[in-house]
PDB file of N, CA and C in Angstrom:
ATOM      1  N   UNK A   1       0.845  -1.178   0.000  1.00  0.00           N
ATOM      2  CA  UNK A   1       0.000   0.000   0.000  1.00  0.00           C
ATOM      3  C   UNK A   1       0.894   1.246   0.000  1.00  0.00           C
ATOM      4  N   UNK A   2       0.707   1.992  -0.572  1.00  0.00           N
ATOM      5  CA  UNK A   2       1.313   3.500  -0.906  1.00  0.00           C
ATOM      6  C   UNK A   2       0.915   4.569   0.396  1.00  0.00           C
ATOM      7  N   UNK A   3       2.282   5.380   0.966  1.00  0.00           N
ATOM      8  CA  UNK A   3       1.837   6.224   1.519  1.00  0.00           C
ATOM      9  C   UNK A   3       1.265   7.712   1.015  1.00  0.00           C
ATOM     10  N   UNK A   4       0.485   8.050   1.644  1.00  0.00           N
ATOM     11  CA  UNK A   4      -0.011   9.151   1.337  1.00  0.00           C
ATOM     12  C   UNK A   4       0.783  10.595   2.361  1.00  0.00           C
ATOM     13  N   UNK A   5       0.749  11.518   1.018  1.00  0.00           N
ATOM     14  CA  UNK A   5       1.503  12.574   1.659  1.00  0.00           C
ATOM     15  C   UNK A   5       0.008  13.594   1.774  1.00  0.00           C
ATOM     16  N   UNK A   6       0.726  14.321   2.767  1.00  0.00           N
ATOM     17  CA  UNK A   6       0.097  15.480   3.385  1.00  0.00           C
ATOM     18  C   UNK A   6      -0.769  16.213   1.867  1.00  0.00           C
ATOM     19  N   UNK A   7      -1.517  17.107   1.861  1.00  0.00           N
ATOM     20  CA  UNK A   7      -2.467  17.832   1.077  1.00  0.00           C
ATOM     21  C   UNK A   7      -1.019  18.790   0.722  1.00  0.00           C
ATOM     22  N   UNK A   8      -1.635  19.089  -0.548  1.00  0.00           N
ATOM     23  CA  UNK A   8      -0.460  20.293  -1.426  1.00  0.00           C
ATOM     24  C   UNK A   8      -0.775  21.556  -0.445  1.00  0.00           C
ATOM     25  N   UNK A   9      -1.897  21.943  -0.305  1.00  0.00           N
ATOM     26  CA  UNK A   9      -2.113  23.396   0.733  1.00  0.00           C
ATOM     27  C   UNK A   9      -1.412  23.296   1.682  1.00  0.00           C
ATOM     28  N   UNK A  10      -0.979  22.210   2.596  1.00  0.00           N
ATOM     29  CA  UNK A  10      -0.383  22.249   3.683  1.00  0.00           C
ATOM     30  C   UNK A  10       0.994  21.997   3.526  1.00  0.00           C
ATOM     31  N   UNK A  11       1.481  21.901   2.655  1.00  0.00           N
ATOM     32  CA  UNK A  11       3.075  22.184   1.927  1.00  0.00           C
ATOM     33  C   UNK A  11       2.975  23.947   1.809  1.00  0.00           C
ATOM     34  N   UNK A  12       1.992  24.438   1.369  1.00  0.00           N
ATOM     35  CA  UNK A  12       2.233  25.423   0.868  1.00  0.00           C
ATOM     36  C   UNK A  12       2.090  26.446   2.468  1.00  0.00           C
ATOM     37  N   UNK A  13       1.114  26.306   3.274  1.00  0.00           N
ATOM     38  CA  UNK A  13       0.924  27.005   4.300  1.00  0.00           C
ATOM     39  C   UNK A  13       2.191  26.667   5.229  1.00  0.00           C
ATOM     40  N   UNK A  14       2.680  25.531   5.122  1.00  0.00           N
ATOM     41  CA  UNK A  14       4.214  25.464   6.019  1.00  0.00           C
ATOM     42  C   UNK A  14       4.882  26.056   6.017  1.00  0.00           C
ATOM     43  N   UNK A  15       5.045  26.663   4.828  1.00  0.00           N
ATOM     44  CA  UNK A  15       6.295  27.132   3.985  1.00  0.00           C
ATOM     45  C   UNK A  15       6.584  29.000   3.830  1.00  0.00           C
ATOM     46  N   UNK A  16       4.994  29.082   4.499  1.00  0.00           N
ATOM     47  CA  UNK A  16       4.639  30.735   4.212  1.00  0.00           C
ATOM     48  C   UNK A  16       5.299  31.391   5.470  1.00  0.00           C
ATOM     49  N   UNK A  17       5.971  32.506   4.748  1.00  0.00           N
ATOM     50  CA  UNK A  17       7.268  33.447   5.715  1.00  0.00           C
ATOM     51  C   UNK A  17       6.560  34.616   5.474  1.00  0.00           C
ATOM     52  N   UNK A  18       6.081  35.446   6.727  1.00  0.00           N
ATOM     53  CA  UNK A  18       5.870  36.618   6.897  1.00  0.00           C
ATOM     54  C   UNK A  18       6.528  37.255   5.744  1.00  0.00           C
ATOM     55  N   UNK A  19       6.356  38.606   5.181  1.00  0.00           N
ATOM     56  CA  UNK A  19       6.811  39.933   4.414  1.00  0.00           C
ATOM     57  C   UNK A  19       7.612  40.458   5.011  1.00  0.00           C
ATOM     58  N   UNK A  20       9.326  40.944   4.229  1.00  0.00           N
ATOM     59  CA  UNK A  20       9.769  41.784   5.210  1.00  0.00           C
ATOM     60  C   UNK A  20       9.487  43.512   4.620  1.00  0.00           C
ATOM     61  N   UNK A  21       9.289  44.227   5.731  1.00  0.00           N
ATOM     62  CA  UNK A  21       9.545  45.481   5.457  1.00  0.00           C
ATOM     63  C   UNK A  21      10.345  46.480   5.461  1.00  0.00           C
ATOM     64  N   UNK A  22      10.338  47.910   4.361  1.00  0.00           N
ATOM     65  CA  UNK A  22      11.636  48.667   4.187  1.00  0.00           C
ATOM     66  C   UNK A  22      10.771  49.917   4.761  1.00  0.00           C
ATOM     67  N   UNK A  23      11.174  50.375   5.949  1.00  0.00           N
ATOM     68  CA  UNK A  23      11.021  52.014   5.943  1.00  0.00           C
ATOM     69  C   UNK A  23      10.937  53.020   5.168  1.00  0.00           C
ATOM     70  N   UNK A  24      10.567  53.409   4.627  1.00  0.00           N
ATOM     71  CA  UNK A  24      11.910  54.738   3.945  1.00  0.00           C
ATOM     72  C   UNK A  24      11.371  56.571   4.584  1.00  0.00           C
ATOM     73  N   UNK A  25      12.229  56.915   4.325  1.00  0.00           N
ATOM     74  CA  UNK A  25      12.494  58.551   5.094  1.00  0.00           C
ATOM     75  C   UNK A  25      11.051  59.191   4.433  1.00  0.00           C
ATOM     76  N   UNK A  26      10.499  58.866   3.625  1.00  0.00           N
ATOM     77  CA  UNK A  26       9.484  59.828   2.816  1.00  0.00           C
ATOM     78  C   UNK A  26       8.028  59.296   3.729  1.00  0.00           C
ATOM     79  N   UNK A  27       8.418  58.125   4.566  1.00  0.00           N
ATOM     80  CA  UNK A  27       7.003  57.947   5.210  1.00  0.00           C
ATOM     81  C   UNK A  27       6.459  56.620   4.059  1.00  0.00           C
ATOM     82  N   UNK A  28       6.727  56.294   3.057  1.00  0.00           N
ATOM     83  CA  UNK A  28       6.300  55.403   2.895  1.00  0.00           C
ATOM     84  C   UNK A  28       7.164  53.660   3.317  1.00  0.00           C
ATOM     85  N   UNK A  29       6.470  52.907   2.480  1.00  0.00           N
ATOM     86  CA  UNK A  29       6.952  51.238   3.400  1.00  0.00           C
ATOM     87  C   UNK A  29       6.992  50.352   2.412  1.00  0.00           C
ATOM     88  N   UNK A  30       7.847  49.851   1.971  1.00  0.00           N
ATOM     89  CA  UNK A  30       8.140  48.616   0.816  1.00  0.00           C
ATOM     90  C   UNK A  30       7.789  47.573   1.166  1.00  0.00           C
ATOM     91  N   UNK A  31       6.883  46.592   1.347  1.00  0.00           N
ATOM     92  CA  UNK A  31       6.821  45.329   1.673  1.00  0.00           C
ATOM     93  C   UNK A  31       7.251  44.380   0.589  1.00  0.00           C
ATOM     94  N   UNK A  32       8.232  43.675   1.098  1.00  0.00           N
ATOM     95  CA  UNK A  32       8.808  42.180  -0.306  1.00  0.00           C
ATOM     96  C   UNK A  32       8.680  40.766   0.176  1.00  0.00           C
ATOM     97  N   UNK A  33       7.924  40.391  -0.163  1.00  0.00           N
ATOM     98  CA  UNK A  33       7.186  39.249  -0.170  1.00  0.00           C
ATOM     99  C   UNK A  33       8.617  38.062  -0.448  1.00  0.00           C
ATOM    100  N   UNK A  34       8.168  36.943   0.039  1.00  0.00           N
ATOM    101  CA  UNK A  34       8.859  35.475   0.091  1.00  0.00           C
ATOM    102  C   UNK A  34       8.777  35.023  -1.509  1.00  0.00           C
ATOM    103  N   UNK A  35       9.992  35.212  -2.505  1.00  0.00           N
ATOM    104  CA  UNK A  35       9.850  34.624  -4.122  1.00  0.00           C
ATOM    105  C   UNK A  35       8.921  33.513  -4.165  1.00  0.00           C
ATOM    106  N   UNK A  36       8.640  33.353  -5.302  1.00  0.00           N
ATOM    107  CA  UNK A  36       7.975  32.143  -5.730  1.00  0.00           C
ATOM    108  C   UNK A  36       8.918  31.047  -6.083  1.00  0.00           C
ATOM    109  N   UNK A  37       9.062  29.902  -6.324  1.00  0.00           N
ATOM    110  CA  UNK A  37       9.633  29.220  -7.075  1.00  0.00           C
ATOM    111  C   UNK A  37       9.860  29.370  -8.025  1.00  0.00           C
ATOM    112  N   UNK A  38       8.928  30.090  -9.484  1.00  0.00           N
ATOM    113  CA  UNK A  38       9.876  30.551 -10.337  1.00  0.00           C
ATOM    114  C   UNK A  38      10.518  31.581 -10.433  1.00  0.00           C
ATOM    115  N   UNK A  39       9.966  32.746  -9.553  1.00  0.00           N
ATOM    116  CA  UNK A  39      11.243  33.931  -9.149  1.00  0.00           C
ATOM    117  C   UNK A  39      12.297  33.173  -8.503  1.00  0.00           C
ATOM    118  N   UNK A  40      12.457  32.361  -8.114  1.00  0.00           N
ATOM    119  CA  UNK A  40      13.908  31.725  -7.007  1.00  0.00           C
ATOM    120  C   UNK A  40      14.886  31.274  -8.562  1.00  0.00           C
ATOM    121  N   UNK A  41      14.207  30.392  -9.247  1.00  0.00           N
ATOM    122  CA  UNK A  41      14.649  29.852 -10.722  1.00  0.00           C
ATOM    123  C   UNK A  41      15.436  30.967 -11.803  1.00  0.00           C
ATOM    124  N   UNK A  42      14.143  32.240 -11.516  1.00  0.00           N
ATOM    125  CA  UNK A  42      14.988  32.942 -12.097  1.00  0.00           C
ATOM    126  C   UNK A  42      16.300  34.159 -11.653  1.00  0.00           C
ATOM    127  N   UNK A  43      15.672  34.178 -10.323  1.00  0.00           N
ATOM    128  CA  UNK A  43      17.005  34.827  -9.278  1.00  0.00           C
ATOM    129  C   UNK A  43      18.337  33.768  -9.611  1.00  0.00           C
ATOM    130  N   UNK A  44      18.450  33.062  -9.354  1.00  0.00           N
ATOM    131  CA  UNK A  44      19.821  31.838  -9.871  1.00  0.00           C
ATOM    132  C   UNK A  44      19.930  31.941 -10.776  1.00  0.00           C
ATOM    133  N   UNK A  45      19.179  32.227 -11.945  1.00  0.00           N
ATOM    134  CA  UNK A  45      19.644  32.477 -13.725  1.00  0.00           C
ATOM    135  C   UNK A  45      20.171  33.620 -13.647  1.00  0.00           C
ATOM    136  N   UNK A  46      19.490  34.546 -12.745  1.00  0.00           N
ATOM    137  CA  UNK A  46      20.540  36.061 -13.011  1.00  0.00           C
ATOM    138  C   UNK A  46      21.529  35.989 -12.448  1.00  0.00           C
ATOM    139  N   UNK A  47      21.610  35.540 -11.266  1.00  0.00           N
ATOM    140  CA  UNK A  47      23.450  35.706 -10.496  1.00  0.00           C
ATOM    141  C   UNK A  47      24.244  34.345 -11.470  1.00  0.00           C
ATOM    142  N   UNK A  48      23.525  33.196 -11.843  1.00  0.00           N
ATOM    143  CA  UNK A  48      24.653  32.983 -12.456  1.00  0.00           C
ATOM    144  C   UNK A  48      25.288  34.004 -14.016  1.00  0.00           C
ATOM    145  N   UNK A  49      24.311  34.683 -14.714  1.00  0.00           N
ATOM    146  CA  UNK A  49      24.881  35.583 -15.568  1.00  0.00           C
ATOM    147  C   UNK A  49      25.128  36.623 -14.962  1.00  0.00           C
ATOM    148  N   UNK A  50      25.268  37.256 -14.082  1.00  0.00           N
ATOM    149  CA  UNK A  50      25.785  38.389 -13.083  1.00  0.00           C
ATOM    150  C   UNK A  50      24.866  39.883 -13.065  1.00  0.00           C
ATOM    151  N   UNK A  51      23.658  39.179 -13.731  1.00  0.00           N
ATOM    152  CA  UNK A  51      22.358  40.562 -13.882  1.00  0.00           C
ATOM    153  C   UNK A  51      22.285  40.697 -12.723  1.00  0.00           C
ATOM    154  N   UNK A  52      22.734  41.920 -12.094  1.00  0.00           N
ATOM    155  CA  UNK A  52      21.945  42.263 -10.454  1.00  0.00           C
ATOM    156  C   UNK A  52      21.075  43.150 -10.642  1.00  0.00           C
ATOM    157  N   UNK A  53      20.637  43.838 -11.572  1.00  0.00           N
ATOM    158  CA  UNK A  53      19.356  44.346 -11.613  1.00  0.00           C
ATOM    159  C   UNK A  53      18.243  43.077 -11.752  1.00  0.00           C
ATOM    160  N   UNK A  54      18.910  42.430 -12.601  1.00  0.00           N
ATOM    161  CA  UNK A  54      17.707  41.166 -12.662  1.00  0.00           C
ATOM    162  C   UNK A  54      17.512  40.398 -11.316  1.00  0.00           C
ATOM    163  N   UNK A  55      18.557  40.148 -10.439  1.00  0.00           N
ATOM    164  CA  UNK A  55      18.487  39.657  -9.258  1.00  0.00           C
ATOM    165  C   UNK A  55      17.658  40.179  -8.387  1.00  0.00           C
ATOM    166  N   UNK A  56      17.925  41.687  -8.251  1.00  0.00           N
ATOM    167  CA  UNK A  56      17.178  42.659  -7.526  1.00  0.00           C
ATOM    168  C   UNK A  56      15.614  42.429  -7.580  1.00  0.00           C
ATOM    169  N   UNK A  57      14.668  42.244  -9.186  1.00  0.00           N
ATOM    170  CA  UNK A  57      13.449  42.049  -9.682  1.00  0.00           C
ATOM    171  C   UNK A  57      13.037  41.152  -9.304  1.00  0.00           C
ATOM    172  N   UNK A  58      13.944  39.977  -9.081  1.00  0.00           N
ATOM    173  CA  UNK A  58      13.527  38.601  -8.908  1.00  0.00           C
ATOM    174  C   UNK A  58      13.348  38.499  -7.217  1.00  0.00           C
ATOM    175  N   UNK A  59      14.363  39.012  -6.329  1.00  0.00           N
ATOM    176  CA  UNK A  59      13.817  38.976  -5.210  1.00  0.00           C
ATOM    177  C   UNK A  59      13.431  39.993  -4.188  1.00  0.00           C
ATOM    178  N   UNK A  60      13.122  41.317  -5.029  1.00  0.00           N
ATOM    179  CA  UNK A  60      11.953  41.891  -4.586  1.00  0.00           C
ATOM    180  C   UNK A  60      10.800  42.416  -5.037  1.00  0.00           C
ATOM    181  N   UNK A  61      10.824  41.983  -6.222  1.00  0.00           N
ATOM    182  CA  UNK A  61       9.804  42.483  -7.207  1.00  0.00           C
ATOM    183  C   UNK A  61       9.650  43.419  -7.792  1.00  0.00           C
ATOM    184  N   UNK A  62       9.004  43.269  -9.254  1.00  0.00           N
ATOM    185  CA  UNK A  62       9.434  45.030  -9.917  1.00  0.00           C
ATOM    186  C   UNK A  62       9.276  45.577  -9.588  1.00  0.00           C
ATOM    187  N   UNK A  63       8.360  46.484  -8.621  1.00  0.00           N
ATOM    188  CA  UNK A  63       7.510  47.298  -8.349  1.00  0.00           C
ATOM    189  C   UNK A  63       8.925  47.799  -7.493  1.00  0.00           C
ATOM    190  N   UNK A  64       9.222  47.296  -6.352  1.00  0.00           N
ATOM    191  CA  UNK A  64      10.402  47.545  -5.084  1.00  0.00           C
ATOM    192  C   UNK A  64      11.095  47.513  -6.031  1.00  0.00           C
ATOM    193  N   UNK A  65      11.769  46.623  -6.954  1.00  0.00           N
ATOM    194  CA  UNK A  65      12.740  47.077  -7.360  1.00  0.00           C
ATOM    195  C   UNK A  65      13.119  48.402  -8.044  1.00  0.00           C
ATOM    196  N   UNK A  66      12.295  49.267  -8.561  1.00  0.00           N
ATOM    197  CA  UNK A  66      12.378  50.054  -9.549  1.00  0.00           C
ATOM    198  C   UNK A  66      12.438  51.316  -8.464  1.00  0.00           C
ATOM    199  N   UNK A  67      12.247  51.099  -7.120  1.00  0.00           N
ATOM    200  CA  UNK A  67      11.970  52.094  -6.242  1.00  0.00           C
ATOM    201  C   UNK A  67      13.492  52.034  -5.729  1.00  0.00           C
ATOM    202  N   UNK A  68      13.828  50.656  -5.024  1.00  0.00           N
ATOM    203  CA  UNK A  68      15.124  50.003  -4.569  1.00  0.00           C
ATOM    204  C   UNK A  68      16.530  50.708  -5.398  1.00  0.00           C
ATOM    205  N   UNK A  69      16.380  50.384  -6.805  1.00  0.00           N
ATOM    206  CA  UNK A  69      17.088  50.843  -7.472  1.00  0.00           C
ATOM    207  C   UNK A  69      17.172  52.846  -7.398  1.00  0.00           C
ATOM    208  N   UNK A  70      16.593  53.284  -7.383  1.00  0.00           N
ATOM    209  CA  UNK A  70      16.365  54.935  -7.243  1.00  0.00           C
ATOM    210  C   UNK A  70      17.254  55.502  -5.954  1.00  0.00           C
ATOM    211  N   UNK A  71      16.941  54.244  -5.018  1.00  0.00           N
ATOM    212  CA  UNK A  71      17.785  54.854  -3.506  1.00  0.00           C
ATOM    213  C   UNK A  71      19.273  53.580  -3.393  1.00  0.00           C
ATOM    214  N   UNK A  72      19.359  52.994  -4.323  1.00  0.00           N
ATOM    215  CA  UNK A  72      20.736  52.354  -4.357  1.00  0.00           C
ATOM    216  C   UNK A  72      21.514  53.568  -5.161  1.00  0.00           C
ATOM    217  N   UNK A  73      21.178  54.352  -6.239  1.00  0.00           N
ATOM    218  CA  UNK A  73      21.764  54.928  -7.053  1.00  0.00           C
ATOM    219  C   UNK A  73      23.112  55.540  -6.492  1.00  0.00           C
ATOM    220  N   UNK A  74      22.758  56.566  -5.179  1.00  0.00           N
ATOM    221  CA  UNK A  74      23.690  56.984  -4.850  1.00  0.00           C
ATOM    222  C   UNK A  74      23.910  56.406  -3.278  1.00  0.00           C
ATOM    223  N   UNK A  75      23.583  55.372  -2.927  1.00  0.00           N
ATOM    224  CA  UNK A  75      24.657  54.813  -1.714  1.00  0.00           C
ATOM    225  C   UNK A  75      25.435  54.476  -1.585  1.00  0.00           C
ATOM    226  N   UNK A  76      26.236  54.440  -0.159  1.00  0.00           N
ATOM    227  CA  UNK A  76      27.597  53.132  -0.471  1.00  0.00           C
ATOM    228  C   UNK A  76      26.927  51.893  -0.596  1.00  0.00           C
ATOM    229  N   UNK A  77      28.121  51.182  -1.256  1.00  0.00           N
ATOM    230  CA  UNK A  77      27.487  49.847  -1.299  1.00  0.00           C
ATOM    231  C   UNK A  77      27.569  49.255  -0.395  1.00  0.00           C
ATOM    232  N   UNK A  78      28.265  49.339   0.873  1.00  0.00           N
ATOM    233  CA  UNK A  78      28.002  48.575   1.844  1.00  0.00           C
ATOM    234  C   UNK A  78      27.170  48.843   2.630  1.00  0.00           C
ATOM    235  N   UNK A  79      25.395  49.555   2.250  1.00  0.00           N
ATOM    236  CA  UNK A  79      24.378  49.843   2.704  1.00  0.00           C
ATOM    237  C   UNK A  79      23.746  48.817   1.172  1.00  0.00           C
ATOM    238  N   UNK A  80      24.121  49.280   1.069  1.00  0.00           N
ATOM    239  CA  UNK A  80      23.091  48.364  -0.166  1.00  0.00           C
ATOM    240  C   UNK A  80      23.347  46.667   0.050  1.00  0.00           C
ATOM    241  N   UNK A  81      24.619  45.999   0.265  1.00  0.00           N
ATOM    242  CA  UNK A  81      25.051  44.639   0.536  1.00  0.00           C
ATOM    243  C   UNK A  81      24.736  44.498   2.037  1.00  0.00           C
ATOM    244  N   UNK A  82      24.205  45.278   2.581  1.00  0.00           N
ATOM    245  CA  UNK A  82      23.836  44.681   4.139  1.00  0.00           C
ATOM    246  C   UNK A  82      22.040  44.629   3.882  1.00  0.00           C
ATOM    247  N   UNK A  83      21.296  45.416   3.144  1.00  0.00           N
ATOM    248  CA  UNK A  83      20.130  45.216   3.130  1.00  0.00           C
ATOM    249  C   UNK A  83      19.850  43.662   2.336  1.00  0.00           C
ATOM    250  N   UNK A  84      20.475  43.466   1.086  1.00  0.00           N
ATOM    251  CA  UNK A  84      19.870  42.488   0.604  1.00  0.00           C
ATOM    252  C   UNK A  84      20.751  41.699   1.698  1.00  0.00           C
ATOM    253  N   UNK A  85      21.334  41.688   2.365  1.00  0.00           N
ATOM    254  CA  UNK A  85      21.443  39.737   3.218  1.00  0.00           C
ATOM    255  C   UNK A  85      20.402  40.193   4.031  1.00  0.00           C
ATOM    256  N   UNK A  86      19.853  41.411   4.570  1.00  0.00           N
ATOM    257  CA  UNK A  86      19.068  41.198   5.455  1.00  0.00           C
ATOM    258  C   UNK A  86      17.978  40.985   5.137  1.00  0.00           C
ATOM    259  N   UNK A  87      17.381  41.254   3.693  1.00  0.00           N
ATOM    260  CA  UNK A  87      16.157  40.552   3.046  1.00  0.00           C
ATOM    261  C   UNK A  87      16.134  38.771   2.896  1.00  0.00           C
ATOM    262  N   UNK A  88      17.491  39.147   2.535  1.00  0.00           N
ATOM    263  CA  UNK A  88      17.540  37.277   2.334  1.00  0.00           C
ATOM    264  C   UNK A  88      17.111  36.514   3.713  1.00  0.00           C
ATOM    265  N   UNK A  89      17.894  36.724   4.377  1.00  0.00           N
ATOM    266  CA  UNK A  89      17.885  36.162   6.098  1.00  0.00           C
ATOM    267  C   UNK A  89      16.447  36.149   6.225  1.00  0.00           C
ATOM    268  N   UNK A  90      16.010  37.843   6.358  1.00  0.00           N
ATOM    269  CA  UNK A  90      14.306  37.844   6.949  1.00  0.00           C
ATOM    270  C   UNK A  90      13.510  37.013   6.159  1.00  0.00           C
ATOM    271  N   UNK A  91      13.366  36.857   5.147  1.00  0.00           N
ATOM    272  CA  UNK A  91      12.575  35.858   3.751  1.00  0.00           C
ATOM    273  C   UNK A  91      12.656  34.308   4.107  1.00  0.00           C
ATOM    274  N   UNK A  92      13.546  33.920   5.027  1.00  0.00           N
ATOM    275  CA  UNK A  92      13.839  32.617   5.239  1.00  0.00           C
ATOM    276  C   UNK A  92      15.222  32.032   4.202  1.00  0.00           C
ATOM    277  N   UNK A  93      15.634  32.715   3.398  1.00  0.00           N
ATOM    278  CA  UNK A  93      16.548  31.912   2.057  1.00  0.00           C
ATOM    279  C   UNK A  93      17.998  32.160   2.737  1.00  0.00           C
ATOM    280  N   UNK A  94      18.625  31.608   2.058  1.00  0.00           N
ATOM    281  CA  UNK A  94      19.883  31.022   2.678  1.00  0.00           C
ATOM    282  C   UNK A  94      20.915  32.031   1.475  1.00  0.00           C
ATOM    283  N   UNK A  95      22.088  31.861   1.788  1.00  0.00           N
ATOM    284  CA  UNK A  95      22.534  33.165   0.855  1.00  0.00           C
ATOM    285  C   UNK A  95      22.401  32.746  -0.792  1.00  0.00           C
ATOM    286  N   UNK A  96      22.429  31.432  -1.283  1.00  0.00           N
ATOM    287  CA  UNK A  96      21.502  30.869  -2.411  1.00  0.00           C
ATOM    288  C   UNK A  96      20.397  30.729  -1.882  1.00  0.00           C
ATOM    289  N   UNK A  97      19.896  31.984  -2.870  1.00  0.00           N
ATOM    290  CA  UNK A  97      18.226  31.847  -2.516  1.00  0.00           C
ATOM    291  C   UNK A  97      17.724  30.645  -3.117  1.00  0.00           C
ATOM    292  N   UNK A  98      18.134  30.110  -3.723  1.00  0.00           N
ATOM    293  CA  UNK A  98      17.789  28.620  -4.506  1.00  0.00           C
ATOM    294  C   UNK A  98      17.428  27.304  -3.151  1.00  0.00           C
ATOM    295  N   UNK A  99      17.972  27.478  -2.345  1.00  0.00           N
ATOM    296  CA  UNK A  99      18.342  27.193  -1.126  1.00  0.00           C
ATOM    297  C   UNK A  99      17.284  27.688   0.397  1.00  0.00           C
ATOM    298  N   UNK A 100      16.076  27.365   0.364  1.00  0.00           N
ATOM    299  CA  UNK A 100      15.869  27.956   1.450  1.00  0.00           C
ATOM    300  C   UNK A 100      16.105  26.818   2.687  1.00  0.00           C
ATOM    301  N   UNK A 101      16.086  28.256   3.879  1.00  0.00           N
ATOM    302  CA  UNK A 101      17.056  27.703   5.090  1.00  0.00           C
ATOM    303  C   UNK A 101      15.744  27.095   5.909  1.00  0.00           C
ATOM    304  N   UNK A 102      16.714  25.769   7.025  1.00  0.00           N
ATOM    305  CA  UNK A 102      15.596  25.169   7.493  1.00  0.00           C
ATOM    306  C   UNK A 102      14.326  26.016   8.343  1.00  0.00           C
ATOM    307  N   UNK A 103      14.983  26.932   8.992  1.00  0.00           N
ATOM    308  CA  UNK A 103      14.011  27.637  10.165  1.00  0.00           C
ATOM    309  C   UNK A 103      14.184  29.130   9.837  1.00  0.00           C
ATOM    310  N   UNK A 104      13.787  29.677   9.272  1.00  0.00           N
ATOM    311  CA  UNK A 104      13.461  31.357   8.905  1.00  0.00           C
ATOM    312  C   UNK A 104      13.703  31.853   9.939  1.00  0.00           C
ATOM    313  N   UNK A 105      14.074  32.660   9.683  1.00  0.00           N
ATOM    314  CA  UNK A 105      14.433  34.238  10.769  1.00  0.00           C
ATOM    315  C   UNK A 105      13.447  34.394  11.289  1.00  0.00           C
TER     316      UNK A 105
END
């Protein structure tokens, strides 16, 4: 006799990681949602061709990204490389987002 696995919804509700959120000085609030599986697919297609704008789209979405990008323009980058690990971390993904980590932040 064959075992039976759990219902697909309850794969999917396991798996669901709070939104993290971005402040910003103007009073408004970026919320970036946990990728999908094929944003994760295509986040790994861009870092392996080295698109970090495409990376950026893939794991925060166009919308943030196009905003993200406006206030990366003129930062250091070591404000910009501490936010995305801290998106990564908060999202649950491991520094390959391809990779998510066992127990989310």
């Amino acid at each position: 006799m064959s075992k039976q696995l759990k219902a697909w919804d309850a794969y999917v509700a396991e798996a669901a990681v709070a939104p993290v959120e971005l402040p910003l000085s103007d009073g408004t609030v970026l919320t970036i949602h946990q990728p999908s599986y094929g944003a994760i697919l295509a986040l790994n297609a861009a870092r392996a061709s080295g698109d970090v704008d495409a990376q950026l789209t893939h794991l925060c979405g166009e919308d943030n990204a196009a905003r993200l990008r406006e206030l990366f323009a003129a930062a250091p980058i070591g404000a910009v490389q501490a936010f995305l690990r801290d998106v990564t971390a908060g999202l649950g993904l491991s520094e390959d987002p391809g990779e998510a980590s066992a127990s989310p932040s």
